[in-house]
Protein backbone atom coordinates (compact mmCIF):
# COMPACT_ATOMS: atom_id res chain seq x y z
CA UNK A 1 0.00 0.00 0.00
CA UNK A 2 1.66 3.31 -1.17
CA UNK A 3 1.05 6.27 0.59
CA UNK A 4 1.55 10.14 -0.14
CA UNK A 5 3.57 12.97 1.27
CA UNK A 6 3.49 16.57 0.46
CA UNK A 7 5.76 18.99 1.22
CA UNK A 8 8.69 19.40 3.71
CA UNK A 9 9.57 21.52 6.27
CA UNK A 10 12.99 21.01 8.22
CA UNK A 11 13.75 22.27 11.08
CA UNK A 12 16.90 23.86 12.23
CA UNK A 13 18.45 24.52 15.80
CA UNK A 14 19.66 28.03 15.79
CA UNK A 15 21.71 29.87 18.94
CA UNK A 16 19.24 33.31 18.50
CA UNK A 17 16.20 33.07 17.17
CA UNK A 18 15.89 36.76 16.24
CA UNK A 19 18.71 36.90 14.02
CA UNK A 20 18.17 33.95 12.56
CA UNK A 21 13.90 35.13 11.76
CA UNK A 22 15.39 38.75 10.48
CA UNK A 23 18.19 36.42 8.40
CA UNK A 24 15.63 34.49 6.89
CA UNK A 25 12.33 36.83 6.40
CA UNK A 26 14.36 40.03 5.78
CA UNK A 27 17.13 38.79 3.66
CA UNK A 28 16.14 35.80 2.24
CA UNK A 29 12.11 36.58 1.98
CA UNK A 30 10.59 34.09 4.10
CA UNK A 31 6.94 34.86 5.91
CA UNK A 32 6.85 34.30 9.63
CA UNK A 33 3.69 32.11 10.14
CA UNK A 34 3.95 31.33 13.45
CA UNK A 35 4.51 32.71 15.87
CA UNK A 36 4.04 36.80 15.31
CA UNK A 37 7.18 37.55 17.05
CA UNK A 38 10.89 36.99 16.90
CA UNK A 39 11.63 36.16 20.87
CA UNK A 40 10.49 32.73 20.87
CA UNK A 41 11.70 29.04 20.69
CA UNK A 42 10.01 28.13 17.82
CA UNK A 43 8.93 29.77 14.52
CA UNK A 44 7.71 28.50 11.30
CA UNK A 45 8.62 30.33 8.13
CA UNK A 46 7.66 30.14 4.20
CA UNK A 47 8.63 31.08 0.93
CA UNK A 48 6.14 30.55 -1.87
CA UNK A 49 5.63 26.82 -1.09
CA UNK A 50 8.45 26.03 0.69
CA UNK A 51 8.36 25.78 4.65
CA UNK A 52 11.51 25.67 7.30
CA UNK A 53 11.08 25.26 11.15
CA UNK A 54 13.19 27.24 13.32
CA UNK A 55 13.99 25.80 16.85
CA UNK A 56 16.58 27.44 19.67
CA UNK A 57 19.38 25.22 20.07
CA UNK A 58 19.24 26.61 24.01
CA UNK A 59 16.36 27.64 26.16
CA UNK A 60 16.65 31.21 27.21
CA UNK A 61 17.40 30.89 30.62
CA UNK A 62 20.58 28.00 29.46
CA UNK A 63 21.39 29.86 26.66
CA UNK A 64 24.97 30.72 26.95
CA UNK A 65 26.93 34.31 26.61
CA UNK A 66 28.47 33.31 23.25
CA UNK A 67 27.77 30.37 20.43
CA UNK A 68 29.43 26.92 21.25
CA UNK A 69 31.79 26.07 18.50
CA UNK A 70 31.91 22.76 19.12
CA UNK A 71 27.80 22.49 19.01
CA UNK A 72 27.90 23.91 15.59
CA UNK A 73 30.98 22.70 13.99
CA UNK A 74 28.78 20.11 12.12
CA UNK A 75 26.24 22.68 10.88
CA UNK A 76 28.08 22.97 7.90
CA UNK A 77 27.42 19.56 7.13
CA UNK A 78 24.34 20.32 6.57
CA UNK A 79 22.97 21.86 3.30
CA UNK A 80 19.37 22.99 2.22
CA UNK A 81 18.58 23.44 -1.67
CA UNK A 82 16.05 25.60 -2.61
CA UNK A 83 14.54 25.21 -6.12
CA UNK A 84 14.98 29.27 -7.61
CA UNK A 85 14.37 29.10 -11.46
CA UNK A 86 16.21 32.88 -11.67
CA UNK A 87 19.97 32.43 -10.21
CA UNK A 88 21.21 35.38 -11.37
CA UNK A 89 18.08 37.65 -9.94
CA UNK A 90 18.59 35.51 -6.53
CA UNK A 91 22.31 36.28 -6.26
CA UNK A 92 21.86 39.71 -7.18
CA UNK A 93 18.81 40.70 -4.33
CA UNK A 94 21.13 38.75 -2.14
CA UNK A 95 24.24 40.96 -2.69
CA UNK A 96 21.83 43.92 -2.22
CA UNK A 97 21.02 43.16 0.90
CA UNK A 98 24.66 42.65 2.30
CA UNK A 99 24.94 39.04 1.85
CA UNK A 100 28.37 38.06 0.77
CA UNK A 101 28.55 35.78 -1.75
CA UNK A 102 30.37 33.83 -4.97
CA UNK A 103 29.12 34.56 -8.42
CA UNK A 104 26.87 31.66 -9.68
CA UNK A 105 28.48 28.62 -10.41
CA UNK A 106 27.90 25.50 -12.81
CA UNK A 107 27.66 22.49 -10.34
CA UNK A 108 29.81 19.73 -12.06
CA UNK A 109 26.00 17.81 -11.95
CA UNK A 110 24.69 20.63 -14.41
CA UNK A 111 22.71 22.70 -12.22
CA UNK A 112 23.35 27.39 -11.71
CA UNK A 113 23.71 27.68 -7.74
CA UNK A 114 24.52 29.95 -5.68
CA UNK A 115 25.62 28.98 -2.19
CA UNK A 116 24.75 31.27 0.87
CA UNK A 117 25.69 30.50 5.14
CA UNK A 118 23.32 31.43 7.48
CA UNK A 119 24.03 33.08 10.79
CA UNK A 120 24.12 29.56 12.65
CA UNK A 121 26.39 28.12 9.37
CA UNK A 122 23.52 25.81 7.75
CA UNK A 123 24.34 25.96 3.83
CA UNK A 124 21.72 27.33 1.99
CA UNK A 125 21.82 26.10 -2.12
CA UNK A 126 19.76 27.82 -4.45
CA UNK A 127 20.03 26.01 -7.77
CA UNK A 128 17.88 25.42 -11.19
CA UNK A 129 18.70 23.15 -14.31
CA UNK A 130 21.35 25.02 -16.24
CA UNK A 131 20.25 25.66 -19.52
CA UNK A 132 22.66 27.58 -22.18
């Protein structure tokens, strides 16, 4: 018996949740859904169809003074791709708004990206079928 799925949201541990909503609805464009504020534990955000859950690594009264590198030393193991048909419009909004970033690149699987960090050092991928 098959079954069906739709959609995914995953859900990252980040160190302060207000820098990491205003990273992600102010720079990269996601809504806030829930909850209406930034000073929480948990937050879910979307873009278009796309959904991401936002969890503190910490609650606030155990939250250390400064991150733990060791605690997020495998973050950048960790890589999100975003489906974003315009590269070139995505890297250049991004570079507008401060972001620091490569040029796009040809992945050597034949896909434009564009490869952004996010304040807690999850890798975000936008990417699209190249076509010449």
């Amino acid at each position: 018996m098959a079954f069906k799925i739709q959609g995914m949201a995953p859900l990252l541990q980040v160190f302060d949740m207000p820098t990491s909503i205003s990273f992600y609805r102010d720079t990269i464009g996601f809504e806030v859904v829930d909850p209406t504020h930034d000073d929480v534990d948990w937050a879910l955000l979307r873009f278009n169809d796309v959904e991401l859950m936002l969890n503190t690594a910490y609650e606030k009264h155990a939250r250390p003074a400064v991150r733990d590198p060791s605690r997020i030393a495998t973050h950048a193991d960790t890589s999100i791709y975003f489906g974003c048909p315009d590269i070139d419009s995505a890297y250049l909004v991004l570079r507008e708004k401060g972001v620091t970033l490569d040029q796009p690149i040809i992945t050597s699987y034949g896909w434009k990206a564009i490869y952004v960090n996010d304040p807690d050092n999850y890798c975000l991928c936008f990417h699209w079928p190249y076509e010449r």
